[in-house]
C-alpha atoms as a PDB file:
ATOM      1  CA  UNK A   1     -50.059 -10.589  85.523  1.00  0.00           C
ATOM      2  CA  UNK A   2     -51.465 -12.696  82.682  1.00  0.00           C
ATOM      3  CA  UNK A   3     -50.129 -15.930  81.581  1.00  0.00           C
ATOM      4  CA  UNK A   4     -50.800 -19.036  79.054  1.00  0.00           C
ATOM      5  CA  UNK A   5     -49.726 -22.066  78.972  1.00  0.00           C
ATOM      6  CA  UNK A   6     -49.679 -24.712  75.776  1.00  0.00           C
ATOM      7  CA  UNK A   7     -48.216 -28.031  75.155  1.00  0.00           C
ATOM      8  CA  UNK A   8     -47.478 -29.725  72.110  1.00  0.00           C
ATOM      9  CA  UNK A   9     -46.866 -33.339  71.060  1.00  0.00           C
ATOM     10  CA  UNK A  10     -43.273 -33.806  69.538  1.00  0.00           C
ATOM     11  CA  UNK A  11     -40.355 -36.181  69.697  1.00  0.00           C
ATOM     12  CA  UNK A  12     -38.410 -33.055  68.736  1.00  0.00           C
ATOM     13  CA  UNK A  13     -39.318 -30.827  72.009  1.00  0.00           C
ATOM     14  CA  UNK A  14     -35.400 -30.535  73.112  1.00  0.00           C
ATOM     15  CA  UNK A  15     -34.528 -30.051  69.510  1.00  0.00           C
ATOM     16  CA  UNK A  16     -36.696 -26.825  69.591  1.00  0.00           C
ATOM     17  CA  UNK A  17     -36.556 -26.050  72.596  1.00  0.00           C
ATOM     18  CA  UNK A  18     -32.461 -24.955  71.777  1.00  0.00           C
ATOM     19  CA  UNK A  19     -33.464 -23.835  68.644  1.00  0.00           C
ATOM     20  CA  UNK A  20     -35.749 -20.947  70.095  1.00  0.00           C
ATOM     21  CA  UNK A  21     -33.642 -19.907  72.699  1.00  0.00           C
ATOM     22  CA  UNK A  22     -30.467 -19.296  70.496  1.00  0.00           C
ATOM     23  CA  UNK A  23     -32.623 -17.810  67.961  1.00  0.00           C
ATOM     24  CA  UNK A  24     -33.525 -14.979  70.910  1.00  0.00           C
ATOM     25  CA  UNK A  25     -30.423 -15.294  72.798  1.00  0.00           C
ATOM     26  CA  UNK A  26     -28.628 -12.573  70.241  1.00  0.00           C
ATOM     27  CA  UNK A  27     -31.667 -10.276  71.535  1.00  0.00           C
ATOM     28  CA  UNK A  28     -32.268 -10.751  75.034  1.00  0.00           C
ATOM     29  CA  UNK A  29     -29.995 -12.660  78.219  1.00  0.00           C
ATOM     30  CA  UNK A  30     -31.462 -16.159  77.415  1.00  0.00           C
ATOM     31  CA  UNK A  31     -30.760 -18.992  79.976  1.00  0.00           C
ATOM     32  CA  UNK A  32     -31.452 -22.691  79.092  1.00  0.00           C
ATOM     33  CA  UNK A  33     -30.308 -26.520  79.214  1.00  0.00           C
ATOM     34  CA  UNK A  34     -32.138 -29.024  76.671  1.00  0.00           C
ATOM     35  CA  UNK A  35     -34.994 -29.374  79.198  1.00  0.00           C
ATOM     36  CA  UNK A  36     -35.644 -26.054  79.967  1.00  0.00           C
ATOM     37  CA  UNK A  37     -35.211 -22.446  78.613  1.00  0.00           C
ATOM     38  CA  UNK A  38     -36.173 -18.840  79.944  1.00  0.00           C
ATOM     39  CA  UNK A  39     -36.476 -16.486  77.031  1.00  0.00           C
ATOM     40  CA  UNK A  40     -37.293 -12.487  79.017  1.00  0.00           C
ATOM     41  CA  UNK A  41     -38.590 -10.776  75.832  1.00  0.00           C
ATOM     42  CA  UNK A  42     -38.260  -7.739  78.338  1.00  0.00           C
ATOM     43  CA  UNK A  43     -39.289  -6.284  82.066  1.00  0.00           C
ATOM     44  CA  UNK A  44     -42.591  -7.312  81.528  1.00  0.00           C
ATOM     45  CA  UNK A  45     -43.176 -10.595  79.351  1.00  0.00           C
ATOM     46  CA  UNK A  46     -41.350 -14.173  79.262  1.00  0.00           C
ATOM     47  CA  UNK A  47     -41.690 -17.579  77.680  1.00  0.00           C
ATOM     48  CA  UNK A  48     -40.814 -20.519  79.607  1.00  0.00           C
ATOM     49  CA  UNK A  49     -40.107 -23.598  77.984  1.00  0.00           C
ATOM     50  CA  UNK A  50     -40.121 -27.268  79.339  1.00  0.00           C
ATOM     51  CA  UNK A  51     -38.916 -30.282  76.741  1.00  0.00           C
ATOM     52  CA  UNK A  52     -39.374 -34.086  77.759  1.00  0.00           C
ATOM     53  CA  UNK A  53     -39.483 -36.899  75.184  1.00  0.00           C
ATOM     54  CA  UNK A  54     -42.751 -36.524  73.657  1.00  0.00           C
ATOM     55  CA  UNK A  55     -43.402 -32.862  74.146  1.00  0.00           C
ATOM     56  CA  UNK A  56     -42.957 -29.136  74.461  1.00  0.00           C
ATOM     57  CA  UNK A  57     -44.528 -27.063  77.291  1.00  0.00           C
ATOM     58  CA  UNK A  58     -44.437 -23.355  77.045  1.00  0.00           C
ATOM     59  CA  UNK A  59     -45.561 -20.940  79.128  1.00  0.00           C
ATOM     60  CA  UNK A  60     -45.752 -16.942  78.524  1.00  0.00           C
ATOM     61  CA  UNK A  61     -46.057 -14.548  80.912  1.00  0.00           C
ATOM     62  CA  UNK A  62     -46.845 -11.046  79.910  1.00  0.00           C
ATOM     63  CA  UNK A  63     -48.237  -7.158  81.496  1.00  0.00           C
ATOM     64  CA  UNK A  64     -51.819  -7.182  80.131  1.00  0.00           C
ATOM     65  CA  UNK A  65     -53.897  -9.594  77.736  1.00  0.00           C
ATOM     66  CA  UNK A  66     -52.816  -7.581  74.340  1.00  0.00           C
ATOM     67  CA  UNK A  67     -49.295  -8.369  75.075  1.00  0.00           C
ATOM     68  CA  UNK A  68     -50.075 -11.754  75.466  1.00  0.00           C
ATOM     69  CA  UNK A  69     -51.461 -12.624  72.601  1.00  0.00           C
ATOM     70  CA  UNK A  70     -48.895 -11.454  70.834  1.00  0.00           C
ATOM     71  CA  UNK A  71     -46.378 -12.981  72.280  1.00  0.00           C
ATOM     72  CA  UNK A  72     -48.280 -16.104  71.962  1.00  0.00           C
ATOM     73  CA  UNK A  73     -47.938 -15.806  68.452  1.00  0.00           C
ATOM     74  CA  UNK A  74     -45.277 -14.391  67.863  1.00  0.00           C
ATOM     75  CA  UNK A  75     -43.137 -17.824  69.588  1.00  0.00           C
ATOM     76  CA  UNK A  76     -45.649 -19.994  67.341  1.00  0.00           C
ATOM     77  CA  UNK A  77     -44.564 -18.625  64.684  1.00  0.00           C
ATOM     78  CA  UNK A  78     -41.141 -18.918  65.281  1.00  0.00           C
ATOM     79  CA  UNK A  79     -41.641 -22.584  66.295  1.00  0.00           C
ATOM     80  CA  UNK A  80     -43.887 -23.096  63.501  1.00  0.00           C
ATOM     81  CA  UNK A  81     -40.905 -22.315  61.327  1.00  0.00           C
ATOM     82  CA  UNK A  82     -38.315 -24.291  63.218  1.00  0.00           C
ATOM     83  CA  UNK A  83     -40.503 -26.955  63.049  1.00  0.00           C
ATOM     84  CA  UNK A  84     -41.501 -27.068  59.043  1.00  0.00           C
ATOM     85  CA  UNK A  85     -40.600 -30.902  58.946  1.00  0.00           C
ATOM     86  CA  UNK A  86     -43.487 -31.566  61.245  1.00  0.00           C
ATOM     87  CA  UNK A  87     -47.247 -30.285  61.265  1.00  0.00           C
ATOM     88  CA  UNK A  88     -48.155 -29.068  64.784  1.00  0.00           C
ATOM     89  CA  UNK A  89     -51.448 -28.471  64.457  1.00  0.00           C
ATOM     90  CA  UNK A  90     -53.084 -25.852  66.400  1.00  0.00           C
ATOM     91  CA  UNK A  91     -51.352 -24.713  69.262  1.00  0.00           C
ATOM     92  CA  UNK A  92     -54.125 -23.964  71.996  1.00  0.00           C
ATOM     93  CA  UNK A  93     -53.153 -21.972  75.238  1.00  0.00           C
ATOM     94  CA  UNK A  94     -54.736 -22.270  78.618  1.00  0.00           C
ATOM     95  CA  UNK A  95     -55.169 -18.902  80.187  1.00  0.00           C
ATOM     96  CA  UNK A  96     -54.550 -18.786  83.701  1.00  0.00           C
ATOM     97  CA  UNK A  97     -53.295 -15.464  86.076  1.00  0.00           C
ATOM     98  CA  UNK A  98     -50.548 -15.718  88.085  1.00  0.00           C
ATOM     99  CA  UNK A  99     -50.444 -15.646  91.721  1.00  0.00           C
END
């Protein structure tokens, strides 16, 4: 199974961290704390997310590449927006398979 990995620079990474997760949590059974979230976008893809006090770590774990990728950027996008106060940058992953 594929997965990525990215981490981004923020004083804010709790702050979205919540905001992502209740955003999904109407969708899918979403399970978090303000340092860490699970968000199962279904049987076969999930974003894990890490917050400390300087940044965000997320993690996405998906069936096959294509569905990767778009998850990827589909919970950019979504942060992207939460985040409109502060300019991210780009957000790159690390590809890496799981074990």
């Amino acid at each position: 199974m594929p997965a990525s990995h990215a981490v981004i620079p923020t004083a804010s990474a709790s702050r979205y961290l919540q905001q992502l997760c209740k955003h999904w949590s109407h969708k899918f059974a979403v399970a978090f704390t303000p340092e860490h979230g699970v968000i199962p976008f279904g049987a076969t893809r999930r974003c894990i997310l890490d917050a400390s006090a300087t940044e965000l770590s997320l993690k996405i774990e998906a069936a096959d590449d294509a569905t990767l990728e778009r998850t990827q950027g589909v919970v950019i996008d979504h942060l992207k927006r939460f985040a409109f106060r502060e300019a991210l940058g780009d957000v790159k992953w690390t590809k890496a398979a799981l074990a």
